[in-house]
PDB file of N, CA and C in Angstrom:
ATOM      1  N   UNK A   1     -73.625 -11.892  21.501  1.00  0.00           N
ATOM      2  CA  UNK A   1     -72.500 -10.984  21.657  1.00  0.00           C
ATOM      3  C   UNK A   1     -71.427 -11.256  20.605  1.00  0.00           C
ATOM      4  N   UNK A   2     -71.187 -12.435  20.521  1.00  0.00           N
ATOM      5  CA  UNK A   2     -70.255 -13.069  19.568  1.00  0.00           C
ATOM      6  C   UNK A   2     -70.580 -12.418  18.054  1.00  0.00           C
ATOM      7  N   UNK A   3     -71.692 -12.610  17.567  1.00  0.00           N
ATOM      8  CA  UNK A   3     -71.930 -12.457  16.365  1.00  0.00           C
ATOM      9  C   UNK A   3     -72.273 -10.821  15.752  1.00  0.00           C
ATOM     10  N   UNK A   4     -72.840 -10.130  16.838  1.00  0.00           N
ATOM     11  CA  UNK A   4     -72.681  -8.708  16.862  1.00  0.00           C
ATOM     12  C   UNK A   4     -71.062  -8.307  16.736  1.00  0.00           C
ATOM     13  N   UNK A   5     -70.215  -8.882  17.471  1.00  0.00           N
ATOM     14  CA  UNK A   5     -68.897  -8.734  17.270  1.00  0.00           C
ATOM     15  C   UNK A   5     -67.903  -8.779  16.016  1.00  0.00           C
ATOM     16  N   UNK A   6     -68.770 -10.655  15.464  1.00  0.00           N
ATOM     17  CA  UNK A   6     -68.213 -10.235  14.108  1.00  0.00           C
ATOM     18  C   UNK A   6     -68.947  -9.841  13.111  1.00  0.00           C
ATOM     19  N   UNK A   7     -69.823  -9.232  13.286  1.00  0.00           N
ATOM     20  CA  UNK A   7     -70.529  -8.527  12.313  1.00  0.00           C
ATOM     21  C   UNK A   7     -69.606  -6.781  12.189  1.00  0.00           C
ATOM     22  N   UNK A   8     -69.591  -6.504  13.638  1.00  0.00           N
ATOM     23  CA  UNK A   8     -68.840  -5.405  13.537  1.00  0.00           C
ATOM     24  C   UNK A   8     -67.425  -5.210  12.979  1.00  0.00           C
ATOM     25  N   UNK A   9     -66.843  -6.648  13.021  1.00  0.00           N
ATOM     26  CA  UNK A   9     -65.475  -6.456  12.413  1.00  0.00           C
ATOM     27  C   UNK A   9     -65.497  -7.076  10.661  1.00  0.00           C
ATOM     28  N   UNK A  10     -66.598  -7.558  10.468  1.00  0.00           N
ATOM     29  CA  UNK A  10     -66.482  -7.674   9.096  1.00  0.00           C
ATOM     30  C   UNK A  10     -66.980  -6.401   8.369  1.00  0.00           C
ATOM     31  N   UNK A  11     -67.889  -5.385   9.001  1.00  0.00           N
ATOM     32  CA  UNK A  11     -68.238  -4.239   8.563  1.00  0.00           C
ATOM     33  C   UNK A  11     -67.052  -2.925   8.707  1.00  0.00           C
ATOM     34  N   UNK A  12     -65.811  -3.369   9.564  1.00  0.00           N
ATOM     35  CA  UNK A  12     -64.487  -2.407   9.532  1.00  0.00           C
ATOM     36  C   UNK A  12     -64.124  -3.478   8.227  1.00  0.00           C
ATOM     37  N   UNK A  13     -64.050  -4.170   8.448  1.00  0.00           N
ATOM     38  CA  UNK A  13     -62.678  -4.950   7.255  1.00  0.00           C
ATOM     39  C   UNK A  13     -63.374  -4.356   5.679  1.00  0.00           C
ATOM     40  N   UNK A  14     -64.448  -4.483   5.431  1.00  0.00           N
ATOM     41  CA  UNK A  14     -64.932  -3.814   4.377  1.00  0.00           C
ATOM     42  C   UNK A  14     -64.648  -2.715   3.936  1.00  0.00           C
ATOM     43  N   UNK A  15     -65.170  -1.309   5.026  1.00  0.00           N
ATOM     44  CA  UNK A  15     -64.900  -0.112   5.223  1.00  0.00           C
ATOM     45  C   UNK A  15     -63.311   0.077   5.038  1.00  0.00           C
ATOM     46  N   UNK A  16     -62.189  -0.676   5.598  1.00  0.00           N
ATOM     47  CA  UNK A  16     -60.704  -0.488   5.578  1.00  0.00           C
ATOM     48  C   UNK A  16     -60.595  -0.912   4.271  1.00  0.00           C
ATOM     49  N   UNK A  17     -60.869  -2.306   3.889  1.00  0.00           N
ATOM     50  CA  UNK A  17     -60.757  -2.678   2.313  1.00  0.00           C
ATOM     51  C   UNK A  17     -60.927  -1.337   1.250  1.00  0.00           C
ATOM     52  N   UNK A  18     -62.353  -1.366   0.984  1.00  0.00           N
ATOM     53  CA  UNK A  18     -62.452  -0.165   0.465  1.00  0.00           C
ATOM     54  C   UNK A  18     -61.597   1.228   0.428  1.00  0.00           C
ATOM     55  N   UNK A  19     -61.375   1.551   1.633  1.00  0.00           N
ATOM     56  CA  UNK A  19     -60.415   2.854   1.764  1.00  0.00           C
ATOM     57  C   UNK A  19     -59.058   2.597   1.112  1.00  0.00           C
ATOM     58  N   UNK A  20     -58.441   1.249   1.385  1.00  0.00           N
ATOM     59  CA  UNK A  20     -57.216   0.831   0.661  1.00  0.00           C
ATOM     60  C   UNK A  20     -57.030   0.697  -0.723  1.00  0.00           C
ATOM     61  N   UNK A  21     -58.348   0.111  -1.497  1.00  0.00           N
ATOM     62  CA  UNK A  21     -58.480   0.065  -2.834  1.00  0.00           C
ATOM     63  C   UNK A  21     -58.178   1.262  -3.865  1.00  0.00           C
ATOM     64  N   UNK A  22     -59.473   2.470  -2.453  1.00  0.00           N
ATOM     65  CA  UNK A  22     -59.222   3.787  -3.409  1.00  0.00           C
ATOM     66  C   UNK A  22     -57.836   4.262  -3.269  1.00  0.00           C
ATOM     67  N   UNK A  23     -57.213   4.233  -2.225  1.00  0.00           N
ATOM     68  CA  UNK A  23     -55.749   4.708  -2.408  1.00  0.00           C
ATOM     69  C   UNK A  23     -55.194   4.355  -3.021  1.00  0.00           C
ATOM     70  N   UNK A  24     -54.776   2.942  -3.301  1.00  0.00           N
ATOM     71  CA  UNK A  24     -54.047   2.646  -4.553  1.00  0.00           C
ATOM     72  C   UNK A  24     -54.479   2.664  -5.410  1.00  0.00           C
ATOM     73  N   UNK A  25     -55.774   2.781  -5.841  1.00  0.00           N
ATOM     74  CA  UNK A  25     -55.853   3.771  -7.070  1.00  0.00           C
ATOM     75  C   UNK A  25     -55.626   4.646  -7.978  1.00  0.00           C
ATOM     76  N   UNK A  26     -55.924   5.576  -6.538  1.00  0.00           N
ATOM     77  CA  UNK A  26     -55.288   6.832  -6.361  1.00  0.00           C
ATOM     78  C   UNK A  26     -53.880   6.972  -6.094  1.00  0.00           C
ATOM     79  N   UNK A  27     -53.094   6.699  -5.935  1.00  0.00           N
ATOM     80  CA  UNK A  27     -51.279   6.666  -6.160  1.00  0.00           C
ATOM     81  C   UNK A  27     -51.516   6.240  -7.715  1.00  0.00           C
ATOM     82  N   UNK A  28     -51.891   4.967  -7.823  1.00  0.00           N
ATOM     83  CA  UNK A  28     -51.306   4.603  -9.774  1.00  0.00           C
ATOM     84  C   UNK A  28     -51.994   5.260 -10.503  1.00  0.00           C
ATOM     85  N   UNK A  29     -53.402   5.515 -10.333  1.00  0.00           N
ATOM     86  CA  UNK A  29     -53.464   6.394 -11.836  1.00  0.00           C
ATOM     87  C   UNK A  29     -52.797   7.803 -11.828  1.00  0.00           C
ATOM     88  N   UNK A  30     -52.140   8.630 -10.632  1.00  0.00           N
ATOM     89  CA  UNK A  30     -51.801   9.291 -10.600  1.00  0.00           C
ATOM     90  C   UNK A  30     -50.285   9.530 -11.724  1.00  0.00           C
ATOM     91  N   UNK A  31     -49.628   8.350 -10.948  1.00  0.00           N
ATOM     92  CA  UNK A  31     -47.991   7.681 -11.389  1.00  0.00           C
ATOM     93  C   UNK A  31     -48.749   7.765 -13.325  1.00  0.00           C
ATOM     94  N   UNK A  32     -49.829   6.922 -13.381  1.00  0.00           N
ATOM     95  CA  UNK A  32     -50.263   6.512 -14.657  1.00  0.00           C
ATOM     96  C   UNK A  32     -50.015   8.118 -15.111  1.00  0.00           C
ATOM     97  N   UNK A  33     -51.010   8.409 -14.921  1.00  0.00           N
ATOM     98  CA  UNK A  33     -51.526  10.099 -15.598  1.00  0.00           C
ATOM     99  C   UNK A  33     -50.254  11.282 -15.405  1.00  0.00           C
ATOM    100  N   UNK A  34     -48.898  11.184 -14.584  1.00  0.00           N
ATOM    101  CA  UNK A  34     -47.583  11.424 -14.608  1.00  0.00           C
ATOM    102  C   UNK A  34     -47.118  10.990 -16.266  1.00  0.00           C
ATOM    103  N   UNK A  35     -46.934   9.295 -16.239  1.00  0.00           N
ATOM    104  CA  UNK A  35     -46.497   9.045 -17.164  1.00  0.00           C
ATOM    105  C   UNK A  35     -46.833   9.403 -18.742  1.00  0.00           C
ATOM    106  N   UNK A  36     -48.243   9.320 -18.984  1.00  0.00           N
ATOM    107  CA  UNK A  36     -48.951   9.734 -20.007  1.00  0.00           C
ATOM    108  C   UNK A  36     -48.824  11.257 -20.490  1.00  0.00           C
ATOM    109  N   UNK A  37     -48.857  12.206 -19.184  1.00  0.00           N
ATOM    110  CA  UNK A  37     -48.035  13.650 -19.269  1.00  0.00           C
ATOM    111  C   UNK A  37     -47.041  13.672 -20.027  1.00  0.00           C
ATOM    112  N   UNK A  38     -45.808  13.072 -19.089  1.00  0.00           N
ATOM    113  CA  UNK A  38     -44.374  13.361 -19.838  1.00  0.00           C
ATOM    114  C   UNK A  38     -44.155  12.820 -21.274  1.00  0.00           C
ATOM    115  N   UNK A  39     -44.941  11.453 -21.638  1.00  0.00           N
ATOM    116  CA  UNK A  39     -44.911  11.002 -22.856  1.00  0.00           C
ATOM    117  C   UNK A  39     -45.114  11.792 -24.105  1.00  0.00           C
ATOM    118  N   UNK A  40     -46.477  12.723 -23.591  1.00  0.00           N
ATOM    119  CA  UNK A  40     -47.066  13.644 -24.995  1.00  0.00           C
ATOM    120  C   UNK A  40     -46.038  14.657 -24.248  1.00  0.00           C
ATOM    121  N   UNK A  41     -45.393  14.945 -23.722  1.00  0.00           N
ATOM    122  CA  UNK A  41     -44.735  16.320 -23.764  1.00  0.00           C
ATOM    123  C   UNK A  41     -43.435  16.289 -24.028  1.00  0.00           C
ATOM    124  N   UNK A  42     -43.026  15.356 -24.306  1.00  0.00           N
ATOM    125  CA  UNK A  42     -41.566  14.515 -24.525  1.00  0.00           C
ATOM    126  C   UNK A  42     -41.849  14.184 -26.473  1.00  0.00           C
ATOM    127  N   UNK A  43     -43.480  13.980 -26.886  1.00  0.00           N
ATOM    128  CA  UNK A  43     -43.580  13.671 -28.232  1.00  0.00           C
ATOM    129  C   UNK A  43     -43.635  15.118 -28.862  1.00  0.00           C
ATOM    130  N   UNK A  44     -44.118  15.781 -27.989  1.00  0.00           N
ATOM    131  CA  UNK A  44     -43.910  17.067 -29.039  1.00  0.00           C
ATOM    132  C   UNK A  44     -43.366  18.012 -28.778  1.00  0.00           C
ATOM    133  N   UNK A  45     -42.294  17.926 -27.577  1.00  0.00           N
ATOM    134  CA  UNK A  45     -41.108  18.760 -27.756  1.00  0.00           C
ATOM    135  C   UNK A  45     -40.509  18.215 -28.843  1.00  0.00           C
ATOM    136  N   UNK A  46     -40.258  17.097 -28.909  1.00  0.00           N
ATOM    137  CA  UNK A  46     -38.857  16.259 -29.702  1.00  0.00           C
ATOM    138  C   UNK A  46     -39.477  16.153 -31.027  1.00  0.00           C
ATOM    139  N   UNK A  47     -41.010  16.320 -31.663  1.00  0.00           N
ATOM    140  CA  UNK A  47     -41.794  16.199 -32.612  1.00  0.00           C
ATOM    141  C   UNK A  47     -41.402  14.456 -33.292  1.00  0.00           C
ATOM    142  N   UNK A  48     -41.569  13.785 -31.980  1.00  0.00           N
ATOM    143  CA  UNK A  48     -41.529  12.433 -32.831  1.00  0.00           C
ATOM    144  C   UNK A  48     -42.408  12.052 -32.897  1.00  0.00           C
ATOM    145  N   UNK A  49     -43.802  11.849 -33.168  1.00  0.00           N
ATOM    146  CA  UNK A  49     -44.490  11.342 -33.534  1.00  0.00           C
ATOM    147  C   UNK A  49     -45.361   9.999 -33.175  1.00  0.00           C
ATOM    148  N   UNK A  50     -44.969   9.440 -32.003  1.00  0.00           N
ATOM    149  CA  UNK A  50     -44.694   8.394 -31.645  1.00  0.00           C
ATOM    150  C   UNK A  50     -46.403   8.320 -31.422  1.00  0.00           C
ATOM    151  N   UNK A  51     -47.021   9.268 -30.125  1.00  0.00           N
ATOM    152  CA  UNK A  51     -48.380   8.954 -30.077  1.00  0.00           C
ATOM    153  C   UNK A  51     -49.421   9.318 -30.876  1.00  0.00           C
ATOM    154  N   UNK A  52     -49.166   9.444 -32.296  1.00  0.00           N
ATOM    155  CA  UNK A  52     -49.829   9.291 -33.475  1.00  0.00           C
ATOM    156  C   UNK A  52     -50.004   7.932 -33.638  1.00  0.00           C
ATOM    157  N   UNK A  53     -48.963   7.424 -33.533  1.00  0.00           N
ATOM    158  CA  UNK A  53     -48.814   5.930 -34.089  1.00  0.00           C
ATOM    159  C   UNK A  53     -49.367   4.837 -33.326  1.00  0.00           C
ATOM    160  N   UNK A  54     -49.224   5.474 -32.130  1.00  0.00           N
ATOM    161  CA  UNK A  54     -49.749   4.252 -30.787  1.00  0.00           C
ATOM    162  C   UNK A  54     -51.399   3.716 -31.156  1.00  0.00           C
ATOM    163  N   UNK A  55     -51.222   2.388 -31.173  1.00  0.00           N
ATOM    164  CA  UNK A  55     -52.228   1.662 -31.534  1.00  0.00           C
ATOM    165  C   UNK A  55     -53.129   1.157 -30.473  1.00  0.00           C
ATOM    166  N   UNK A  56     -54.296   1.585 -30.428  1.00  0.00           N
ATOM    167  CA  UNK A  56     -55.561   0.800 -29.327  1.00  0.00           C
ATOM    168  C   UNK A  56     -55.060  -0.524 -28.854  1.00  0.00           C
ATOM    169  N   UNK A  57     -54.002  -1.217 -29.247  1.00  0.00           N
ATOM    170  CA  UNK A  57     -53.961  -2.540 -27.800  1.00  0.00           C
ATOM    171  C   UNK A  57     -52.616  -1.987 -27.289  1.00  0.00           C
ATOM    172  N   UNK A  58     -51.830  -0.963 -27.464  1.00  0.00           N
ATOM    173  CA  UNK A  58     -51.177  -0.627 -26.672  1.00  0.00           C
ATOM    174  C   UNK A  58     -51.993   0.352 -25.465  1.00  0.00           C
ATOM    175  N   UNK A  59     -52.829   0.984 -25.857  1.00  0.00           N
ATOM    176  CA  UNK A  59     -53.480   1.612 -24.653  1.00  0.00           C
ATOM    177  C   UNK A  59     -54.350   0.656 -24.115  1.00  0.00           C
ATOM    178  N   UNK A  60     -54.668  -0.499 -24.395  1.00  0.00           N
ATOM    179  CA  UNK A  60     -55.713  -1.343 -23.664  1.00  0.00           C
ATOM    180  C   UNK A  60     -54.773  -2.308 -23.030  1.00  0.00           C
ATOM    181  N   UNK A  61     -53.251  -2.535 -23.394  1.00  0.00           N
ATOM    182  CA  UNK A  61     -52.443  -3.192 -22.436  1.00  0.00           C
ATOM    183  C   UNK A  61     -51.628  -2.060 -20.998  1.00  0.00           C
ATOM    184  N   UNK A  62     -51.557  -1.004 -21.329  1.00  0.00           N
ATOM    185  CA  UNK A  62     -51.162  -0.017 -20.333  1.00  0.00           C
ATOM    186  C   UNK A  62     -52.526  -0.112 -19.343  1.00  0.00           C
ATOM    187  N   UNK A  63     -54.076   0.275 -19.744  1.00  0.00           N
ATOM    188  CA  UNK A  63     -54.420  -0.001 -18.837  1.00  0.00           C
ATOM    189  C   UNK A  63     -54.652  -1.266 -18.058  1.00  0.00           C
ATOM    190  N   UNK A  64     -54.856  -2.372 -18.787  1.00  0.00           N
ATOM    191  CA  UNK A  64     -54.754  -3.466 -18.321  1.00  0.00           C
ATOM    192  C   UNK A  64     -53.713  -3.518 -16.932  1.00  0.00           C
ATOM    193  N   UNK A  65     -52.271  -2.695 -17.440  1.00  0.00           N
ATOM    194  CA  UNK A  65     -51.473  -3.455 -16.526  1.00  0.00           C
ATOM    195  C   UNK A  65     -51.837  -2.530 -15.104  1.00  0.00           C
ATOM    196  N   UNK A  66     -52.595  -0.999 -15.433  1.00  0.00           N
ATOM    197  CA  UNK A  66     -52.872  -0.624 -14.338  1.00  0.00           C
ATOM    198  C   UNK A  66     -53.622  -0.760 -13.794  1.00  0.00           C
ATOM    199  N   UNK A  67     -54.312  -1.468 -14.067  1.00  0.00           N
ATOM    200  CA  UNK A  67     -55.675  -1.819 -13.358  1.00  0.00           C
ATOM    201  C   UNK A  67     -55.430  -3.016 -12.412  1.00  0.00           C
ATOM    202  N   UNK A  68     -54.334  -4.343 -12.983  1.00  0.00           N
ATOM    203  CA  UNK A  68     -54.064  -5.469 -12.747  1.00  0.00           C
ATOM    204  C   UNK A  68     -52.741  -5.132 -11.271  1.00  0.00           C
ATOM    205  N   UNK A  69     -51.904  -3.913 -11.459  1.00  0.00           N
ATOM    206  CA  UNK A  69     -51.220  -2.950 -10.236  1.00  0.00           C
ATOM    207  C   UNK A  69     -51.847  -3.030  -9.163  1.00  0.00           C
ATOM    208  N   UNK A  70     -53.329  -2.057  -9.429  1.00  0.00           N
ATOM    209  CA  UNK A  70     -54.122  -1.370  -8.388  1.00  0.00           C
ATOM    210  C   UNK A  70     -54.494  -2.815  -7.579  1.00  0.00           C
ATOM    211  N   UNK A  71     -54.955  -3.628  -7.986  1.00  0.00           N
ATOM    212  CA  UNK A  71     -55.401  -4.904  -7.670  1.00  0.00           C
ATOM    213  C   UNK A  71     -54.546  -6.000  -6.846  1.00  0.00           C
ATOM    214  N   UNK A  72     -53.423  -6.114  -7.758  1.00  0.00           N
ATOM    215  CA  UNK A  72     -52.250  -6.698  -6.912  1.00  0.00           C
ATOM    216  C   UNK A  72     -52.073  -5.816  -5.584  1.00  0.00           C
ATOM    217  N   UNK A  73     -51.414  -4.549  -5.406  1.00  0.00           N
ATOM    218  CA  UNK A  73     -51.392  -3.946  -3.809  1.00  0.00           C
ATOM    219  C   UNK A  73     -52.506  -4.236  -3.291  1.00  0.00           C
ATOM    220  N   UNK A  74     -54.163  -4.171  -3.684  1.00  0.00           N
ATOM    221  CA  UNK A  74     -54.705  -3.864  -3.013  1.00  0.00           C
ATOM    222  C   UNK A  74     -55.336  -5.198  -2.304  1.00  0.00           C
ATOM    223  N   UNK A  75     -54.864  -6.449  -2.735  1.00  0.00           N
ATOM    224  CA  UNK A  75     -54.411  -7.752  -2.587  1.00  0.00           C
ATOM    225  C   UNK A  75     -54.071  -7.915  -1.350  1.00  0.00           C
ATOM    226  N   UNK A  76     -52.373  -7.494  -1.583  1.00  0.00           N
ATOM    227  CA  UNK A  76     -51.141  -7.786  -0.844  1.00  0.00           C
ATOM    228  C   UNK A  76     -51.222  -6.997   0.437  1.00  0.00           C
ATOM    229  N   UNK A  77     -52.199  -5.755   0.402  1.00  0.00           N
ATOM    230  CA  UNK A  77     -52.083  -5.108   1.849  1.00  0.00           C
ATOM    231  C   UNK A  77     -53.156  -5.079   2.624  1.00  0.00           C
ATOM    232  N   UNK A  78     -53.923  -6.155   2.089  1.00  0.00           N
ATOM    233  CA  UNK A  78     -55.178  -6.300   3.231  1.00  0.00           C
ATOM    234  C   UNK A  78     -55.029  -6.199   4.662  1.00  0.00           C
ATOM    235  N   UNK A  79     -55.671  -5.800   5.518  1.00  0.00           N
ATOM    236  CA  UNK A  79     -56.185  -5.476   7.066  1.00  0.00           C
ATOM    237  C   UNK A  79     -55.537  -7.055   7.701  1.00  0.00           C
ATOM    238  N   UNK A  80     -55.099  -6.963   8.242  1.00  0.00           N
ATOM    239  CA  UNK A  80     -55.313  -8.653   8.995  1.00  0.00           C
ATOM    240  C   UNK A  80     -56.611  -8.392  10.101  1.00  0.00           C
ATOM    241  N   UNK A  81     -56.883  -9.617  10.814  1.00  0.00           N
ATOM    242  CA  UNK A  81     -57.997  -9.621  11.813  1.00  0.00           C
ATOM    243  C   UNK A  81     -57.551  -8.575  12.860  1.00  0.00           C
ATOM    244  N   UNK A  82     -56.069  -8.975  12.981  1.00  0.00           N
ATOM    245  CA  UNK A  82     -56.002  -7.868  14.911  1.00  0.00           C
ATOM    246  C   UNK A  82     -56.160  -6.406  14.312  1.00  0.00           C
ATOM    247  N   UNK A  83     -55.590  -6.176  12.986  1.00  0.00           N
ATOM    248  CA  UNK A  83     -55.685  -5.248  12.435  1.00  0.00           C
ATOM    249  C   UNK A  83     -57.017  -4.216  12.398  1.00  0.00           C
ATOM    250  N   UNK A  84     -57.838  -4.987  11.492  1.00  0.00           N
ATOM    251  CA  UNK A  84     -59.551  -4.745  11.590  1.00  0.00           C
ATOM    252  C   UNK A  84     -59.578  -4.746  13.686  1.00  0.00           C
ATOM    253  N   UNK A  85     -59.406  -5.504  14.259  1.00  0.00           N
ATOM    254  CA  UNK A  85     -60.156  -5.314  15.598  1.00  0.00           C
ATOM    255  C   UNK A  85     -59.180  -4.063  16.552  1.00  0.00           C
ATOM    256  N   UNK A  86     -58.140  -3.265  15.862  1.00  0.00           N
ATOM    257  CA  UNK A  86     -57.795  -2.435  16.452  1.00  0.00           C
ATOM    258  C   UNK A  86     -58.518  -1.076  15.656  1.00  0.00           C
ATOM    259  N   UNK A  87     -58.841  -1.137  14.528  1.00  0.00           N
ATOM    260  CA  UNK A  87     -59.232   0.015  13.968  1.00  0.00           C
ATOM    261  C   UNK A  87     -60.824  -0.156  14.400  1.00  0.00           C
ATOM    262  N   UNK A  88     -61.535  -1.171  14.599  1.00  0.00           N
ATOM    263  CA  UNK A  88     -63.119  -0.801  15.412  1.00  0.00           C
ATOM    264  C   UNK A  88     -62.981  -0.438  16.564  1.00  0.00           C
ATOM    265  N   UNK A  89     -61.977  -0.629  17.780  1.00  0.00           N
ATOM    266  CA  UNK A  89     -61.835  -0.009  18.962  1.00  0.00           C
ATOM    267  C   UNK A  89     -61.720   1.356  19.072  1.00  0.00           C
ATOM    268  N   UNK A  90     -60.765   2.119  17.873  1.00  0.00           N
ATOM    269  CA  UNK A  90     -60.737   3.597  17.679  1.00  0.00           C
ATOM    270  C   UNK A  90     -61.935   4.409  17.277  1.00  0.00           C
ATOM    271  N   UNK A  91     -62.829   3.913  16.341  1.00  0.00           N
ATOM    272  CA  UNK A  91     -64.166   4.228  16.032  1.00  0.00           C
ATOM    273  C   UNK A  91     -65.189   3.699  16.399  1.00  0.00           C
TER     274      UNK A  91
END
């Protein structure tokens, strides 16, 4: 009984994990893909030139830091146990 039990709550904590990951995902690349918008539309209203110039480790440190974002929340807001054992009682 025991082990059916936590089998069932390590198979919510997964399932919740997962669902949390994609959301914050989904919020930052959103925020991301916001920012990247206004940037080119801000470079060529104003015709500065700027993302001509932008160099491949500046786009490999932007994503870096969003990727390293998504990761940190999705860290920091893990399920706790009572957590996971209230969301297997609902389903």
């Amino acid at each position: 009984m025991l082990k059916t039990l936590e089998k069932k709550l390590r198979s919510v904590w997964v399932r919740c994990s997962i669902n949390l990951l994609l959301k914050h995902a989904g919020r930052v690349l959103t925020a991301v893909g916001i920012i990247v918008m206004l940037a080119v539309l801000t470079d060529r209203l104003l015709a500065l030139g700027i993302i001509n110039s932008v160099n491949s480790r500046a786009i490999l440190s932007f994503s870096v830091a969003a990727i390293v974002l998504i990761l940190l929340l999705w860290l920091l807001k893990q399920p706790s146990r009572m957590q996971v054992s209230l969301f297997s009682t609902n389903g």
